[in-house]
PDB file of N, CA and C in Angstrom:
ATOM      1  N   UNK A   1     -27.545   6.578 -16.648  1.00  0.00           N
ATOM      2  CA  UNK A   1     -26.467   7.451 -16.228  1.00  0.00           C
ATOM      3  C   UNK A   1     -25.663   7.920 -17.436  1.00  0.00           C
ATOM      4  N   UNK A   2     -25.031   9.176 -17.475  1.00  0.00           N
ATOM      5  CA  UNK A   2     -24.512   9.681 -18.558  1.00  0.00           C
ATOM      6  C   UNK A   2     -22.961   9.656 -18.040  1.00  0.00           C
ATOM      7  N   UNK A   3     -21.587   9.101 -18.786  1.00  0.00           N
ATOM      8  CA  UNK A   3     -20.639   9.288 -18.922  1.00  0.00           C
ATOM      9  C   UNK A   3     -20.051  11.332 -19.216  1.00  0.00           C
ATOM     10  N   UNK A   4     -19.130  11.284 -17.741  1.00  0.00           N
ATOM     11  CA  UNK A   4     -19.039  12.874 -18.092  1.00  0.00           C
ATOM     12  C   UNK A   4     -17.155  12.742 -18.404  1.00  0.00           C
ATOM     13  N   UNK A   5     -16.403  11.925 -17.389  1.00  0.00           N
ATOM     14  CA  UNK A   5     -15.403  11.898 -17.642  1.00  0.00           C
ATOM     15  C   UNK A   5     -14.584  10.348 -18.274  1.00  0.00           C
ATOM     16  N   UNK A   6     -13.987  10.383 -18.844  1.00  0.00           N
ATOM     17  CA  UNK A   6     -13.161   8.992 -18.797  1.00  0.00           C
ATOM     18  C   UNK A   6     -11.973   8.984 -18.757  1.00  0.00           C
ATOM     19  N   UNK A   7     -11.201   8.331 -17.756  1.00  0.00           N
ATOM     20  CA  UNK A   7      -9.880   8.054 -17.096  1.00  0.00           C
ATOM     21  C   UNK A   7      -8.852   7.058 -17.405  1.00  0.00           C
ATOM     22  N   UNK A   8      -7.827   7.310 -18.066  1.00  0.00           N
ATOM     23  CA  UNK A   8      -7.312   5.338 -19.012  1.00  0.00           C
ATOM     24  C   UNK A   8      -6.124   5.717 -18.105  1.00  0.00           C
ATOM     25  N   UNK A   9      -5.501   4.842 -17.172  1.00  0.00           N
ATOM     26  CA  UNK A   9      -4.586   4.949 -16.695  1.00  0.00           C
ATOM     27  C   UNK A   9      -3.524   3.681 -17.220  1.00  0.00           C
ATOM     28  N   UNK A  10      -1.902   3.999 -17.625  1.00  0.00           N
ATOM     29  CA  UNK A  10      -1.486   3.559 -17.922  1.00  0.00           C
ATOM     30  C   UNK A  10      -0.046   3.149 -18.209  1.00  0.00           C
ATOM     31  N   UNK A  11       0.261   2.222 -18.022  1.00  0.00           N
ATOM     32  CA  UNK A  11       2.071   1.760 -17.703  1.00  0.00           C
ATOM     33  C   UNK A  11       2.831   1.228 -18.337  1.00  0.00           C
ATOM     34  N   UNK A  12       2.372   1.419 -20.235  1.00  0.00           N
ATOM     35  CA  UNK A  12       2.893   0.612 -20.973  1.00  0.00           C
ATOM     36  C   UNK A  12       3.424   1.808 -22.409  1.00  0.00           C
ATOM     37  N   UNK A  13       3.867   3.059 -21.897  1.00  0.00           N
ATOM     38  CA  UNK A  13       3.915   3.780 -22.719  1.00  0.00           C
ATOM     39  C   UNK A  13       5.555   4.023 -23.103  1.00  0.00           C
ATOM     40  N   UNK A  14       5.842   3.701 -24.572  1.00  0.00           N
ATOM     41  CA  UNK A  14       6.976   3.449 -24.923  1.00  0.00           C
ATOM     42  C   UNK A  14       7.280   4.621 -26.104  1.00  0.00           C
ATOM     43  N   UNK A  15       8.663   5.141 -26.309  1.00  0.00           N
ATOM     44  CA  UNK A  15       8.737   5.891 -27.378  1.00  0.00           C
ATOM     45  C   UNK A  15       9.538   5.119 -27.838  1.00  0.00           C
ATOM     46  N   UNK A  16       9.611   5.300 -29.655  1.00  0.00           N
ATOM     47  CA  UNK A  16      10.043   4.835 -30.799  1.00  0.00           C
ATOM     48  C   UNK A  16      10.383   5.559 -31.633  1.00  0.00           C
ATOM     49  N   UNK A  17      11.064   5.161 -32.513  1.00  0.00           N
ATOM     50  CA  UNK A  17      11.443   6.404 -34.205  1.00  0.00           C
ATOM     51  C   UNK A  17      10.155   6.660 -34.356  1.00  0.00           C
ATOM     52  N   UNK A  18       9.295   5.899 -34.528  1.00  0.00           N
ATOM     53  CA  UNK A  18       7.954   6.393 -35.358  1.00  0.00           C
ATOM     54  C   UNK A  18       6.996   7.408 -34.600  1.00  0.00           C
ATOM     55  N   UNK A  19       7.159   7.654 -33.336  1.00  0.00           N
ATOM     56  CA  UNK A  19       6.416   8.136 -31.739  1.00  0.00           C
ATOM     57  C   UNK A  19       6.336   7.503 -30.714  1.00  0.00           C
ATOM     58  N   UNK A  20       4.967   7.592 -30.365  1.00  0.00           N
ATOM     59  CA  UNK A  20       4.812   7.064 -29.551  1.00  0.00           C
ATOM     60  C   UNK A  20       3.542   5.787 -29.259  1.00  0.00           C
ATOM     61  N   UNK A  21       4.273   5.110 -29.076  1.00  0.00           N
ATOM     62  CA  UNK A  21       3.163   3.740 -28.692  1.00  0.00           C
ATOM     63  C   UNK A  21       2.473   3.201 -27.362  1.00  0.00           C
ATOM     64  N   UNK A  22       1.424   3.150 -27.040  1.00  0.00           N
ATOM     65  CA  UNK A  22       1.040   3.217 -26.094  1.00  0.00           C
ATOM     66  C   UNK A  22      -0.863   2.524 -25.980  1.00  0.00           C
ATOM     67  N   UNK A  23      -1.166   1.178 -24.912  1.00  0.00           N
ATOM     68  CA  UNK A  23      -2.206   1.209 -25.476  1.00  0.00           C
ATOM     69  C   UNK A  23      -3.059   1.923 -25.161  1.00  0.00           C
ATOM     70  N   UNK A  24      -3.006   2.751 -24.336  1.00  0.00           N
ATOM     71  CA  UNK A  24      -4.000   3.905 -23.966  1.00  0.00           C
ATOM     72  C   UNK A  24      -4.298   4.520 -25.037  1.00  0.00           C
ATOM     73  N   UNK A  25      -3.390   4.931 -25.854  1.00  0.00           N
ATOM     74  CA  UNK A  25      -3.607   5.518 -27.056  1.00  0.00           C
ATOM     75  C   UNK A  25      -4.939   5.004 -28.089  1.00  0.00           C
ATOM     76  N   UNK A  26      -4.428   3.526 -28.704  1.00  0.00           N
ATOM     77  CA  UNK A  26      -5.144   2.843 -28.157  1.00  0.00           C
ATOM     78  C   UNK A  26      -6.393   2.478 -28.030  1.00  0.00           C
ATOM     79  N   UNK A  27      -6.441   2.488 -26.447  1.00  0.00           N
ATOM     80  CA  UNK A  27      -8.274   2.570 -26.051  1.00  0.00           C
ATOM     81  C   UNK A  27      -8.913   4.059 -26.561  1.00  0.00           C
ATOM     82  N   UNK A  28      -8.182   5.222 -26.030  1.00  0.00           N
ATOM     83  CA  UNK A  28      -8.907   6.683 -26.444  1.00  0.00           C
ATOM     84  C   UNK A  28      -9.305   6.459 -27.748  1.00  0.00           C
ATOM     85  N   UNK A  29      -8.233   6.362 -29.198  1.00  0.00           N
ATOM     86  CA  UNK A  29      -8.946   6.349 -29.908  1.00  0.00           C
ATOM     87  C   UNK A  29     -10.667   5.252 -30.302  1.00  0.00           C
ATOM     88  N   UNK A  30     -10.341   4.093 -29.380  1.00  0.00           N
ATOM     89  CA  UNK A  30     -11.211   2.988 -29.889  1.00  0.00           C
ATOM     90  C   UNK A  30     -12.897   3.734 -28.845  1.00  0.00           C
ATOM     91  N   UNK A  31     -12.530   4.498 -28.110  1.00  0.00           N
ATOM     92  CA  UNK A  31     -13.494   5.104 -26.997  1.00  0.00           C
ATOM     93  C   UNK A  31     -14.637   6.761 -27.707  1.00  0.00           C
ATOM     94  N   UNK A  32     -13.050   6.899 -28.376  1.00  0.00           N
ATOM     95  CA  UNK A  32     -13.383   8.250 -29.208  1.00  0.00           C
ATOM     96  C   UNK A  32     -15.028   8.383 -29.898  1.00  0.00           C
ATOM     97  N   UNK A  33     -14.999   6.724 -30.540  1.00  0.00           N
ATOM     98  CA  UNK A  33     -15.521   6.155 -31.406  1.00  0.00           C
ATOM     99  C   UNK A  33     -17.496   5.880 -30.889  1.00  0.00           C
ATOM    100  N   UNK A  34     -17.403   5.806 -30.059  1.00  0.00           N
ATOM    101  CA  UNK A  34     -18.748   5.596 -29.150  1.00  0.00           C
ATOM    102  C   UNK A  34     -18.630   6.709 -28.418  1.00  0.00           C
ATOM    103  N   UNK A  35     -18.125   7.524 -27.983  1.00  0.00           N
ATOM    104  CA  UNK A  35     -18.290   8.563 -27.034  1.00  0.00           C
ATOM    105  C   UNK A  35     -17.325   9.607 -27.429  1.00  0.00           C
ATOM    106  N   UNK A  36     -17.816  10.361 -28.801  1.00  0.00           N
ATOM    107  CA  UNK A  36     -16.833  11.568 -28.992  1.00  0.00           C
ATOM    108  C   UNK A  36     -16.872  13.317 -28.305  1.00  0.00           C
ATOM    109  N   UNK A  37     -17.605  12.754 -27.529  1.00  0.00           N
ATOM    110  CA  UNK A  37     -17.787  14.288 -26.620  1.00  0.00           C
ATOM    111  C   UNK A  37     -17.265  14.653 -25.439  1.00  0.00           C
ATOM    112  N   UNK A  38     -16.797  13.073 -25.079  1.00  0.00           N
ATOM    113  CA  UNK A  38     -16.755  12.858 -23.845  1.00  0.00           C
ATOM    114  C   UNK A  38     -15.062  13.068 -23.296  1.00  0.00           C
ATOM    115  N   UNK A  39     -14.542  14.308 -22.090  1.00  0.00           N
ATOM    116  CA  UNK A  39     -13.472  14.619 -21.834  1.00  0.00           C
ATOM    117  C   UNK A  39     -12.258  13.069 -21.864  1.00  0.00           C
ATOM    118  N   UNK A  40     -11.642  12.501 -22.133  1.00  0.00           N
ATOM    119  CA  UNK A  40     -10.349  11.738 -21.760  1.00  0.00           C
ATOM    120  C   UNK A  40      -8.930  12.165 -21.128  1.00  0.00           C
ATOM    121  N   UNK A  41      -8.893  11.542 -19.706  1.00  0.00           N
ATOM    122  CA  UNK A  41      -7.771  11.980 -19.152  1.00  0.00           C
ATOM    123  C   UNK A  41      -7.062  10.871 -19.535  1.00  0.00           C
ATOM    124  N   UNK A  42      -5.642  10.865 -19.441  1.00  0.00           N
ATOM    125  CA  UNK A  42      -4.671   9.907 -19.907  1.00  0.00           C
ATOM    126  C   UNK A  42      -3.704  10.146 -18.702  1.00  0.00           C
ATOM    127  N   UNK A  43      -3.590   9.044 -17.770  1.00  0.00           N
ATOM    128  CA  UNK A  43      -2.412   9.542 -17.014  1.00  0.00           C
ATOM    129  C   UNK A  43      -1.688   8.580 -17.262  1.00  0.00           C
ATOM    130  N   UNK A  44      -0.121   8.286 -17.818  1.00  0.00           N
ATOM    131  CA  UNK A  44       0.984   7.470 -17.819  1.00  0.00           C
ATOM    132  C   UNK A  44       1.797   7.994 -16.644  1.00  0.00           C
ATOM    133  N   UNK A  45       1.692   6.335 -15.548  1.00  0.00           N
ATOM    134  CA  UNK A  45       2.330   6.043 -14.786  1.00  0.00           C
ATOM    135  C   UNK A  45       3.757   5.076 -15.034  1.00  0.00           C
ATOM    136  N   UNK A  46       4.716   5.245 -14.776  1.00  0.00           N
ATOM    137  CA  UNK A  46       5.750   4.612 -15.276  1.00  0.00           C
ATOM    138  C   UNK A  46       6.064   3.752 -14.501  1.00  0.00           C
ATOM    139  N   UNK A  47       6.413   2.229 -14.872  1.00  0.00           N
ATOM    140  CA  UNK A  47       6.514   1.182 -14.281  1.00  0.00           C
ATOM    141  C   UNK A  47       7.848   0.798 -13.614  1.00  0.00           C
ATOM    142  N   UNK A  48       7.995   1.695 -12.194  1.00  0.00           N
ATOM    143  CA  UNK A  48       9.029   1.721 -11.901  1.00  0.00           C
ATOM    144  C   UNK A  48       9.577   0.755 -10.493  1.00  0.00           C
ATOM    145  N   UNK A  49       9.088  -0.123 -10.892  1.00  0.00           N
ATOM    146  CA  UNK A  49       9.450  -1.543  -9.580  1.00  0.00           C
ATOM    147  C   UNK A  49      10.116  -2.242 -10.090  1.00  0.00           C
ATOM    148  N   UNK A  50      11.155  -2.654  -9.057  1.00  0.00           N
ATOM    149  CA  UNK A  50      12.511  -3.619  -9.381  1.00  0.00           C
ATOM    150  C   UNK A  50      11.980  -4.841  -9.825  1.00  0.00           C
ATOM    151  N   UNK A  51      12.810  -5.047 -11.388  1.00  0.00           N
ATOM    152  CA  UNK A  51      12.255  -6.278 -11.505  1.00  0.00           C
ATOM    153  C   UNK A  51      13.742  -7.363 -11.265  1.00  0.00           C
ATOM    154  N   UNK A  52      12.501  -8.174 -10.495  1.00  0.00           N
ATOM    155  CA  UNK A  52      13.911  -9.483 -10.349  1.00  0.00           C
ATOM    156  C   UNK A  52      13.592 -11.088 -10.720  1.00  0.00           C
TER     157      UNK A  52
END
C-alpha cells in the first residue's frame, strides 16, 4: 500500500520568544525524512478541558 496522506493531530502546541514549539512539528519534520512527497496535514487542537 502506498501512503497518500499523513495526518499529525495535536494538543501540545505552545508559542515562545523563539516561535513556535510543538511536537507535531516535530514528527513532520522527522516524517519529512522517509516520506518527502507525501501531503502533511497538521491540525492543532487546543487542550481545552477543565483541569482540576
Amino acid at each position: 500500500d502506498r501512503v497518500v496522506l499523513v495526518i499529525v493531530i495535536s494538543n501540545d502546541l505552545r508559542y515562545t520568544n523563539e516561535g513556535i514549539k510543538c511536537g507535531a512539528l516535530t514528527l513532520t519534520n522527522q516524517t519529512r525524512k522517509f516520506l518527502p512527497n507525501v501531503p502533511i496535514c497538521i491540525v492543532a487542537q487546543s487542550d481545552n478541558r477543565n483541569k482540576t
